[in-house]
C-alpha atoms as a PDB file:
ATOM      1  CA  UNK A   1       0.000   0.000   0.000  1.00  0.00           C
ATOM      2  CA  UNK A   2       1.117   3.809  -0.499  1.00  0.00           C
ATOM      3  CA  UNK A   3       1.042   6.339   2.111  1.00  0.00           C
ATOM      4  CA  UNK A   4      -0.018  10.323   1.228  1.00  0.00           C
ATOM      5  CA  UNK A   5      -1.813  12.888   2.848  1.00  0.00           C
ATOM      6  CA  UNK A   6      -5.113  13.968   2.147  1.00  0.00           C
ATOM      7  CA  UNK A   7      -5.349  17.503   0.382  1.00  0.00           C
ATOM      8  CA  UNK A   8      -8.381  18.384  -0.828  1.00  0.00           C
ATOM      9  CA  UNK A   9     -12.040  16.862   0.094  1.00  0.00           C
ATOM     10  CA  UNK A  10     -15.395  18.216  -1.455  1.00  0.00           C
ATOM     11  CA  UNK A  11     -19.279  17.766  -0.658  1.00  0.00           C
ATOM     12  CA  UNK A  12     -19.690  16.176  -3.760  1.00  0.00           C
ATOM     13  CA  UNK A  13     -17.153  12.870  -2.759  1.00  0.00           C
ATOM     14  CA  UNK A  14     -13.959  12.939  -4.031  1.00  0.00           C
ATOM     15  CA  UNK A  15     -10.836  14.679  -3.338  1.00  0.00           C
ATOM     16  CA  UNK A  16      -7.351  14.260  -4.295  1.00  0.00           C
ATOM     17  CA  UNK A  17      -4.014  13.013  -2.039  1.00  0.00           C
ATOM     18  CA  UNK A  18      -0.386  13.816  -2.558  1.00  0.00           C
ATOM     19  CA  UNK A  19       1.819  11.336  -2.101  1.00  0.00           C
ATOM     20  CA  UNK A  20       5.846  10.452  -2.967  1.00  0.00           C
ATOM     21  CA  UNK A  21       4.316   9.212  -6.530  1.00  0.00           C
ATOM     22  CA  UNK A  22       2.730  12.235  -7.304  1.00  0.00           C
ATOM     23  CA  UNK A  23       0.947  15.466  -5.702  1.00  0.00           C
ATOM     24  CA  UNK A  24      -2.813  14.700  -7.313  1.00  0.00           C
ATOM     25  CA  UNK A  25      -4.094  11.487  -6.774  1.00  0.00           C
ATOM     26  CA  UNK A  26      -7.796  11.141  -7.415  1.00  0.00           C
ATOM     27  CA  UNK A  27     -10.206   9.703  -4.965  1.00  0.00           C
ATOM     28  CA  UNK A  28     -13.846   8.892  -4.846  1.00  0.00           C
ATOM     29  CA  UNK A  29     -15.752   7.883  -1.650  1.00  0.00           C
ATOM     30  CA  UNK A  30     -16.744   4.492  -2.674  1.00  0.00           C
ATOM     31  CA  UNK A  31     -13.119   3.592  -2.193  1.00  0.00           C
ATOM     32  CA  UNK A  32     -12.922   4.477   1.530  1.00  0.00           C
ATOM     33  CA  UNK A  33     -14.435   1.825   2.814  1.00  0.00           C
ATOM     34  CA  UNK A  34     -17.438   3.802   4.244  1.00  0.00           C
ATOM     35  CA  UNK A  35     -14.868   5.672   5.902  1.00  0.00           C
ATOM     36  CA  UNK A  36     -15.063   9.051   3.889  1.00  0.00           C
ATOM     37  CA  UNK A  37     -17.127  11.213   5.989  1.00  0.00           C
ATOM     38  CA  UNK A  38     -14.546  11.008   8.401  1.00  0.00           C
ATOM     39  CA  UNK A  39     -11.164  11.934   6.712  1.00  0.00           C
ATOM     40  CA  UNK A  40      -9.741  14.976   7.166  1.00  0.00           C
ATOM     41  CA  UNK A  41      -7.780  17.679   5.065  1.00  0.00           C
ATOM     42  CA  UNK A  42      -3.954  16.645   6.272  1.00  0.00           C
ATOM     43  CA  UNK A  43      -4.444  13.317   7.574  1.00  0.00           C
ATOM     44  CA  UNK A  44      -2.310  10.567   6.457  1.00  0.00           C
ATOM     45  CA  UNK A  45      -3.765   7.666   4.779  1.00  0.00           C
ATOM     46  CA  UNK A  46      -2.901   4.354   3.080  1.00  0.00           C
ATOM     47  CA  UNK A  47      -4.177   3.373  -0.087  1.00  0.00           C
ATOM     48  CA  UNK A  48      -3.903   1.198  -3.560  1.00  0.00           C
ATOM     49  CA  UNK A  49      -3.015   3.023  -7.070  1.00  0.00           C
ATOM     50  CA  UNK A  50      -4.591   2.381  -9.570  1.00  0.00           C
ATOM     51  CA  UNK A  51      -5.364   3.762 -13.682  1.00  0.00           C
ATOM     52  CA  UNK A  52      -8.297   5.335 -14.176  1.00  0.00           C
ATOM     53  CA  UNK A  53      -9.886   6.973 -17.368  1.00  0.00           C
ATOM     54  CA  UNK A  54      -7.974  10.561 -16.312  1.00  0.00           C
ATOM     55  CA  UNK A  55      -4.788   9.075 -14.864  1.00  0.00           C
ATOM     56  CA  UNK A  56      -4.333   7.695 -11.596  1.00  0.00           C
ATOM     57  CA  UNK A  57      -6.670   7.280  -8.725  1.00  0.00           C
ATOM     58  CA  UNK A  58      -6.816   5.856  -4.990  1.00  0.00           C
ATOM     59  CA  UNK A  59      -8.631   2.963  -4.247  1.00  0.00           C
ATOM     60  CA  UNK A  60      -9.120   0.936  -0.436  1.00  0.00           C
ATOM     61  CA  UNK A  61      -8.131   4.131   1.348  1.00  0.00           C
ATOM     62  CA  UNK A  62      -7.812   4.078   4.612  1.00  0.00           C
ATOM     63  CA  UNK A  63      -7.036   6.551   7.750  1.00  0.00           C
ATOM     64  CA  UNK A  64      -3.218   5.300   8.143  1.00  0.00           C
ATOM     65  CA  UNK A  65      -3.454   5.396  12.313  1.00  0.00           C
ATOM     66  CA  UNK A  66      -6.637   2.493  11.460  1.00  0.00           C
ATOM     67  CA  UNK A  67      -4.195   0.496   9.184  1.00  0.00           C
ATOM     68  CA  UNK A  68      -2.096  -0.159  11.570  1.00  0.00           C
ATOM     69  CA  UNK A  69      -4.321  -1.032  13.825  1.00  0.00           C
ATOM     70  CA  UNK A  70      -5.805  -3.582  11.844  1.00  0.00           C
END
């Protein structure tokens, strides 16, 4: 999994995480895991990269302090 930092989150579901791969990673709410409402601007989080249509986007993310927990 990849590790970035959330920086931008909208109403409308998606936002986008830099990470060491790149600084705008795509992410949609149905991949957090039900988890979206409660991600924050600047909180670290894990996730899977994958291609989309518009380049690449974050998939299974999840808060990075629940990761390791699990």
């Amino acid at each position: 999994m990849a590790t970035g930092t959330i920086k931008t989150k909208t109403d409308k579901g998606f936002g986008f995480i830099q990470s060491a791969e790149s600084d705008k990673i795509f992410f949609h709410s149905s991949a957090c895991n039900g988890q979206f409402d409660s991600l924050a601007i600047g909180q670290t989080v894990q996730f899977d990269l994958e291609q989309g249509e518009k380049g690449p986007r974050a998939v299974n993310v999840v808060a990075a302090d629940a990761a390791a927990a699990a």
